[in-house]
N, C-alpha and C. Protein backbone atom coordinates (compact mmCIF):
# COMPACT_ATOMS: atom_id res chain seq x y z
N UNK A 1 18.07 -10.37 -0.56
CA UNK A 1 18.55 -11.67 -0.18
C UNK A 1 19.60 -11.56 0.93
N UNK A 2 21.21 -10.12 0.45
CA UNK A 2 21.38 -10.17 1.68
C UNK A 2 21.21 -10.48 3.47
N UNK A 3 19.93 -9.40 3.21
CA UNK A 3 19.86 -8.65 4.61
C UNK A 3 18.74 -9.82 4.86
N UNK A 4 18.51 -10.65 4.41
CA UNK A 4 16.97 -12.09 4.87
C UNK A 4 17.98 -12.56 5.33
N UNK A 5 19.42 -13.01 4.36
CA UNK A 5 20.43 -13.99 5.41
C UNK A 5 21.00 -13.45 6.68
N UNK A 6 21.30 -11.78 6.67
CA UNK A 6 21.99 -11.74 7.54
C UNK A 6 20.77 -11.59 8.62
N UNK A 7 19.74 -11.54 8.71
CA UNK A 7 18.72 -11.52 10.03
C UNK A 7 17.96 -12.86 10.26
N UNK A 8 18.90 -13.63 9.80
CA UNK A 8 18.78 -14.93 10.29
C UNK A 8 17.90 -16.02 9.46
N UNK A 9 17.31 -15.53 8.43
CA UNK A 9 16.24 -16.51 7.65
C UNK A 9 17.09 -17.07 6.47
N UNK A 10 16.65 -18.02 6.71
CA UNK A 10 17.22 -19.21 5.36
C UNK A 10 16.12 -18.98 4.06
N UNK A 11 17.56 -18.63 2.82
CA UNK A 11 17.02 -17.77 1.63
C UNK A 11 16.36 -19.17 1.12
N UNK A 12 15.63 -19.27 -0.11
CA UNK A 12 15.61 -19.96 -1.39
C UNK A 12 15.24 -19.57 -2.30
N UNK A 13 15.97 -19.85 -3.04
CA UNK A 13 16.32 -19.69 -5.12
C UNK A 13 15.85 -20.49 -5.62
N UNK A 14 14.78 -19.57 -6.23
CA UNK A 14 14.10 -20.73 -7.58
C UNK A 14 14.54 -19.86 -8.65
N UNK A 15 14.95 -20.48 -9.19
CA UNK A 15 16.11 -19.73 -10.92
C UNK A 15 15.07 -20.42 -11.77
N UNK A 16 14.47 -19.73 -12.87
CA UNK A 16 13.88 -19.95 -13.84
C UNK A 16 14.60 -19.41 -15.02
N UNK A 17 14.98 -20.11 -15.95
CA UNK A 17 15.37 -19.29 -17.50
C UNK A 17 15.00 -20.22 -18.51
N UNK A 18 15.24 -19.35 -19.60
CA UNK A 18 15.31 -19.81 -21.33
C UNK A 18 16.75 -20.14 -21.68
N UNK A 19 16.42 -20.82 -22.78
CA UNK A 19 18.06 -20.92 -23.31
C UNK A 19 18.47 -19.36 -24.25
N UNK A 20 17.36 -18.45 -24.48
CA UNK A 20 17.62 -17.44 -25.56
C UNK A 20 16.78 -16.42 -24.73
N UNK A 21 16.98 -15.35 -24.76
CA UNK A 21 16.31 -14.07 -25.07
C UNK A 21 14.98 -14.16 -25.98
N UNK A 22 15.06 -14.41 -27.28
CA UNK A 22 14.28 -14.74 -28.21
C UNK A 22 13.12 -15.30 -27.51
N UNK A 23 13.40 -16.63 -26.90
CA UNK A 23 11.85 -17.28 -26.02
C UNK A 23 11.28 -16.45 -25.63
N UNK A 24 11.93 -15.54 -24.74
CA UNK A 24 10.64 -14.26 -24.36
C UNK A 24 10.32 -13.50 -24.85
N UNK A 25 10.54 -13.12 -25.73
CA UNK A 25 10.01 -12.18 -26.80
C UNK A 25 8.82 -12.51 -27.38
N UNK A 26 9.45 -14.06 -27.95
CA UNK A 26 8.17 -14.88 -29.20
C UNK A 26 6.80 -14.73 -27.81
N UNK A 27 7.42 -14.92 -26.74
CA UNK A 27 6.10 -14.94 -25.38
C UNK A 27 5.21 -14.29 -25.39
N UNK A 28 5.95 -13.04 -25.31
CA UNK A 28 5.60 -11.37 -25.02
C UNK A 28 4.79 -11.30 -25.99
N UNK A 29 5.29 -11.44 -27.12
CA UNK A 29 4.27 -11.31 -28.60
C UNK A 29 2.95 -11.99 -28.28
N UNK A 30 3.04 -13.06 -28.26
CA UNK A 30 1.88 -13.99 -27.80
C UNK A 30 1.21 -13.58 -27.10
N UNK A 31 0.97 -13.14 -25.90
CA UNK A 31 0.22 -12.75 -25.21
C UNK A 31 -0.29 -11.83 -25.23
N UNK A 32 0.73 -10.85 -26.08
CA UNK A 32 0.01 -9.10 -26.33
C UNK A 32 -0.96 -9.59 -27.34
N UNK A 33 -0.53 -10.69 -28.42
CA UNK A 33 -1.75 -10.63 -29.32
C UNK A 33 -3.10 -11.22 -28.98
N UNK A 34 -3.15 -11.71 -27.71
CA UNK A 34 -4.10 -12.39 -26.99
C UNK A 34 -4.85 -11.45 -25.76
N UNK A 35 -4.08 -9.57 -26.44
CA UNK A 35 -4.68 -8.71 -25.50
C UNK A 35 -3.92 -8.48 -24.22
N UNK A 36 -3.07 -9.46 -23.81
CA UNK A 36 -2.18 -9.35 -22.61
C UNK A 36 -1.18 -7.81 -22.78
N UNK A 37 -0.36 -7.38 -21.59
CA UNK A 37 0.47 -6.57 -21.65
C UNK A 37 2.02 -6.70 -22.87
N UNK A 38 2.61 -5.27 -23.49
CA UNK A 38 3.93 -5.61 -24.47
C UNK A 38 5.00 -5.41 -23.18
N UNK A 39 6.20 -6.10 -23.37
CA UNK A 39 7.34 -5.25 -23.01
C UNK A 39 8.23 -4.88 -23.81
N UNK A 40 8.96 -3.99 -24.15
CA UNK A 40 9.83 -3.84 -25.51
C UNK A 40 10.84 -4.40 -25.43
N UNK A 41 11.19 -5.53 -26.65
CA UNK A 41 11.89 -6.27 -26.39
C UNK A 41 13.43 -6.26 -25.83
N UNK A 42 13.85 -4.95 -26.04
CA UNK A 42 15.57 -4.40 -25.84
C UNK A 42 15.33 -4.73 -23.72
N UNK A 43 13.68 -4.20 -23.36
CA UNK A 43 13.71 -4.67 -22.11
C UNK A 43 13.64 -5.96 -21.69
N UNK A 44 13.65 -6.80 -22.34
CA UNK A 44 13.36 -8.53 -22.10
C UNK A 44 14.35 -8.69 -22.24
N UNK A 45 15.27 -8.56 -22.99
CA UNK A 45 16.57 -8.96 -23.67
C UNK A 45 17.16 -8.42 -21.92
N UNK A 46 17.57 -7.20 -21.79
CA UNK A 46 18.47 -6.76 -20.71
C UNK A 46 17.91 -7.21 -19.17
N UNK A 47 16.68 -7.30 -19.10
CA UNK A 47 16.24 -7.91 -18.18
C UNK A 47 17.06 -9.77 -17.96
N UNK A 48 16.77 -10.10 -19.56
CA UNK A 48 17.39 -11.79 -19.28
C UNK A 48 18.77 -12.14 -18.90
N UNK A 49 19.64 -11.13 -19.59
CA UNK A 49 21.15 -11.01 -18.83
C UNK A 49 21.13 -10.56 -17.83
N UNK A 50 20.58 -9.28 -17.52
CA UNK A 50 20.91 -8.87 -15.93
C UNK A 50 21.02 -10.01 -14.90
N UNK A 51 19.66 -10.81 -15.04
CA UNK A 51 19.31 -11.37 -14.11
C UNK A 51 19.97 -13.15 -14.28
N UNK A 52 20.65 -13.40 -15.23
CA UNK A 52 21.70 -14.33 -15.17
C UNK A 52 22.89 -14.16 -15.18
N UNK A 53 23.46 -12.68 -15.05
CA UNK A 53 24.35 -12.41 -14.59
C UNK A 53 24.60 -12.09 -13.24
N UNK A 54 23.04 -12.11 -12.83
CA UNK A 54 23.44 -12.09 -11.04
C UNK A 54 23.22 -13.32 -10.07
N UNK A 55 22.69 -14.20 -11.08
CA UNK A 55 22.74 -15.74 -10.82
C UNK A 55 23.87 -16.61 -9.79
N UNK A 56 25.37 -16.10 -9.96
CA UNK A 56 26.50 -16.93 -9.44
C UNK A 56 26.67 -16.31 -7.96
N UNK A 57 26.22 -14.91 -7.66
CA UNK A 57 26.55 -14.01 -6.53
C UNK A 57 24.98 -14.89 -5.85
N UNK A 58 23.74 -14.69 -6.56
CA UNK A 58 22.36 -15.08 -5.41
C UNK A 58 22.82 -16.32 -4.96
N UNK A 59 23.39 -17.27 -5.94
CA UNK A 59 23.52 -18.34 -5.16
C UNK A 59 24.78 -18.53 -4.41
N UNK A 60 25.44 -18.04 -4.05
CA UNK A 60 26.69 -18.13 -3.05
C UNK A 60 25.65 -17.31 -1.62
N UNK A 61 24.63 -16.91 -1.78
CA UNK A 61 23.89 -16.22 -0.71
C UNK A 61 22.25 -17.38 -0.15
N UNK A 62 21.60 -17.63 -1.20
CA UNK A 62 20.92 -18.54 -0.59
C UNK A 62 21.17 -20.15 0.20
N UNK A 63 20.42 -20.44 1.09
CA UNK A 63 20.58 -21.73 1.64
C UNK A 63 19.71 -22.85 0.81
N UNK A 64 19.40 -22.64 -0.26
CA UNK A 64 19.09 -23.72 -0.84
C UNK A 64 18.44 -23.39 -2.58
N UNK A 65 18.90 -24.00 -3.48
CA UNK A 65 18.68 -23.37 -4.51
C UNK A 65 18.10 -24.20 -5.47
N UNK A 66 17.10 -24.21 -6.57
CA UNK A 66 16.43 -25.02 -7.53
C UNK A 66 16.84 -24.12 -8.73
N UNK A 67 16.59 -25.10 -9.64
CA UNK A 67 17.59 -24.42 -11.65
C UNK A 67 16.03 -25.01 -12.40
N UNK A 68 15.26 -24.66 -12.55
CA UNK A 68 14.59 -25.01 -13.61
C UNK A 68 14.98 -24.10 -15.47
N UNK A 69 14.66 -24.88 -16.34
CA UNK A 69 14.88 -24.29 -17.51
C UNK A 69 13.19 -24.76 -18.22
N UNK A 70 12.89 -23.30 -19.00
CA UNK A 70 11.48 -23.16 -19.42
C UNK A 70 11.53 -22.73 -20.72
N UNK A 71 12.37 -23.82 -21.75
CA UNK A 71 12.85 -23.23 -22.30
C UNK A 71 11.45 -23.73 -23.89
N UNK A 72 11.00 -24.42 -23.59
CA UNK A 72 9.94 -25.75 -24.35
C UNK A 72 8.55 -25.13 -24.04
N UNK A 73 8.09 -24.54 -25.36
CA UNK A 73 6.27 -24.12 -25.14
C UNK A 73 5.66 -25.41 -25.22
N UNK A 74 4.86 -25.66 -24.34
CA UNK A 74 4.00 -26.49 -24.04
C UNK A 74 4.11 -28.02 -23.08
N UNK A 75 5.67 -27.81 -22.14
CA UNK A 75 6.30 -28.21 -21.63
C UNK A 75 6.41 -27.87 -20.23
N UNK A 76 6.12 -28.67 -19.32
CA UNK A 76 6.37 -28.00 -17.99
C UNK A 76 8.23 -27.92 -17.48
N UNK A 77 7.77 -26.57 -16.95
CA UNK A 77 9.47 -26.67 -16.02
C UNK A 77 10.25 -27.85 -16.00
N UNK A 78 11.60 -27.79 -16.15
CA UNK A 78 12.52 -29.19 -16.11
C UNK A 78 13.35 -28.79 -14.91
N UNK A 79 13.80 -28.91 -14.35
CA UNK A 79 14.45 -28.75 -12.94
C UNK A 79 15.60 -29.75 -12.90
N UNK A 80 16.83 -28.59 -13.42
CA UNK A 80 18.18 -29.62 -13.59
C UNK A 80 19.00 -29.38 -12.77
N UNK A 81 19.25 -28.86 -11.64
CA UNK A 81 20.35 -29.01 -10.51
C UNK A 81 19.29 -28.46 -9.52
N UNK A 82 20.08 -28.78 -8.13
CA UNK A 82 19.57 -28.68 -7.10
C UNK A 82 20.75 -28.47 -5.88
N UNK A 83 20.59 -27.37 -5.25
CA UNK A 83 21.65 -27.77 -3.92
C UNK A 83 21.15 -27.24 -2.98
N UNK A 84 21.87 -27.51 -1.51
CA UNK A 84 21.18 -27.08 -0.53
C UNK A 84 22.31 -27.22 0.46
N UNK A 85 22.92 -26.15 1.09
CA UNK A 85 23.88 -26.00 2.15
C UNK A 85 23.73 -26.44 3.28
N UNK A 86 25.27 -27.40 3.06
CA UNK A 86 25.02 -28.43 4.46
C UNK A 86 26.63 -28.35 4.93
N UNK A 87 26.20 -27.74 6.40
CA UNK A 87 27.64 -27.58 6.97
C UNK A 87 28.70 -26.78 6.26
N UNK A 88 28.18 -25.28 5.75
CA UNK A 88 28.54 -24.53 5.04
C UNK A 88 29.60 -24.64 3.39
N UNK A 89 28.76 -26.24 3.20
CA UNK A 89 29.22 -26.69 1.86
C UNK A 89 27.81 -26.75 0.89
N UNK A 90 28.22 -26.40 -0.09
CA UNK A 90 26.84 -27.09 -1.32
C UNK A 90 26.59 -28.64 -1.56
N UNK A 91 25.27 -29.24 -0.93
CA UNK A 91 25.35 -30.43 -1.40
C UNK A 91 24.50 -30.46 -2.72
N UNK A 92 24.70 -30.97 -3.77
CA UNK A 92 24.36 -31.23 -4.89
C UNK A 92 23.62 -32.30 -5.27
N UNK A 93 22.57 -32.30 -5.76
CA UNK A 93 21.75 -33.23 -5.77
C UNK A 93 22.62 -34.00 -7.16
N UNK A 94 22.14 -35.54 -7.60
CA UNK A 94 23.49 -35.79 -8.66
C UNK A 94 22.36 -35.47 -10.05
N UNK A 95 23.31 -35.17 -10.87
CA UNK A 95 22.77 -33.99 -12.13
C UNK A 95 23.95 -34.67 -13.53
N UNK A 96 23.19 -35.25 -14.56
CA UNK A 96 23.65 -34.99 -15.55
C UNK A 96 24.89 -34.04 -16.55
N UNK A 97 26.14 -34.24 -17.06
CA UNK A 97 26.27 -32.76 -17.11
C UNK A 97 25.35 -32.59 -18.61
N UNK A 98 25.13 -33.74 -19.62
CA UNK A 98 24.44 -33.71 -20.97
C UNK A 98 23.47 -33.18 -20.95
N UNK A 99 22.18 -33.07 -19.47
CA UNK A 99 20.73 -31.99 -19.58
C UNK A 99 21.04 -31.25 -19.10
N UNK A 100 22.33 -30.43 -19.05
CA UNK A 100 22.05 -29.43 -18.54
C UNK A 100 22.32 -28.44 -19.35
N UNK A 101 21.28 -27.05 -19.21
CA UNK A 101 21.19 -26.11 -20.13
C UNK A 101 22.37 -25.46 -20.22
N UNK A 102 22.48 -24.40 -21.47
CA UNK A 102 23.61 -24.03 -21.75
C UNK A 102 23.92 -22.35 -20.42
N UNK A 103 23.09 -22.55 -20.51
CA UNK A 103 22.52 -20.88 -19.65
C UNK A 103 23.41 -20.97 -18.09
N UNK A 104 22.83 -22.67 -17.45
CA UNK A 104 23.50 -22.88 -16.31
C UNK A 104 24.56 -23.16 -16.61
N UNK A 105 25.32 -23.77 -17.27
CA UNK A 105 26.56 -24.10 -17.74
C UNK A 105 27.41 -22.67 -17.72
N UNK A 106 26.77 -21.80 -18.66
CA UNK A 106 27.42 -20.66 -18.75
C UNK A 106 27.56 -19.32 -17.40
N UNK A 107 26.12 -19.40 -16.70
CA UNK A 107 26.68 -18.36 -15.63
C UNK A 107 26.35 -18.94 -14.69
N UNK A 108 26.52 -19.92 -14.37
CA UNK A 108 26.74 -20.88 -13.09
C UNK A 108 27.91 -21.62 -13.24
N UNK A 109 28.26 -22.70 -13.71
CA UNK A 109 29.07 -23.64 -13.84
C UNK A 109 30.54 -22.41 -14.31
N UNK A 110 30.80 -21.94 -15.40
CA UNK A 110 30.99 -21.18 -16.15
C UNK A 110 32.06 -19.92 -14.91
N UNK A 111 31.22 -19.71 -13.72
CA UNK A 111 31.89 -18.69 -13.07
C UNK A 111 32.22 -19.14 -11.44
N UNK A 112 32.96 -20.61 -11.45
CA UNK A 112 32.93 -21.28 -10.08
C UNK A 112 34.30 -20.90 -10.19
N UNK A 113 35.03 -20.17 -9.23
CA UNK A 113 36.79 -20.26 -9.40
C UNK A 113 37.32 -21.79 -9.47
N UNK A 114 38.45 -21.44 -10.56
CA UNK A 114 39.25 -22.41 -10.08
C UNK A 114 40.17 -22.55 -9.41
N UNK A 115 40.65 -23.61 -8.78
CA UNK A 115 41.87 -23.75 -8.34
C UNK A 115 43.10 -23.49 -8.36
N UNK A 116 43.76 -22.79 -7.87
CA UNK A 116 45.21 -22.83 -8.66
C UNK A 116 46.15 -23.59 -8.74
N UNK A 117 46.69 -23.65 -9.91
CA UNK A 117 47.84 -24.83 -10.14
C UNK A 117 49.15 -24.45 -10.09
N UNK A 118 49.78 -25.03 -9.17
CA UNK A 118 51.28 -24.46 -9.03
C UNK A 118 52.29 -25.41 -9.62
């Protein structure tokens, strides 16, 4: 993502998550028993933090970003924030804070500095 921004191309982030670890697992199961590929779950699990722990850094790097949460079997994608850099600010599409998942709350919302108060 870096090196796309720094050679001039405008990134975009499509963030997909669960509210649990667990969702992908019960997945994984499912599909292996339907013959599909396993992953072991300690790798789903570290895979699902890694990659929402690198959530707050991708998006301070892309030019425009989508949040879906997939968290509901038999449910299509819900798509709860949206922004897109304008004039090197985030404009925010307007967003609920009550639908929004706990996941974005936690390593998005969760890791914006604050201000300091003097």
């Amino acid at each position: 993502m870096r090196e796309a921004k720094a050679n001039g191309y405008k990134v975009y982030l499509y963030f997909v998550s669960t509210e649990t670890p667990e969702i992908n697992k019960a997945r994984v199961l499912s599909r292996k028993a339907q013959g599909g590929h396993d992953v072991p779950p300690d790798l789903i699990e570290s895979r699902y933090y890694r990659s929402l722990d690198f959530l707050y850094e991708a998006c301070q790097i892309a030019y425009q970003v989508f949040f879906f949460d997939n968290s509901t079997d038999g449910k299509e994608s819900n798509m709860y924030a949206h922004f897109k850099m304008v004039n090197g600010k985030k404009k925010w599409d307007d967003m609920k804070m009550e639908d929004l998942p706990r996941w974005f709350i936690k390593y998005y919302l969760g890791k914006i500095p604050m201000p300091k108060v003097k």
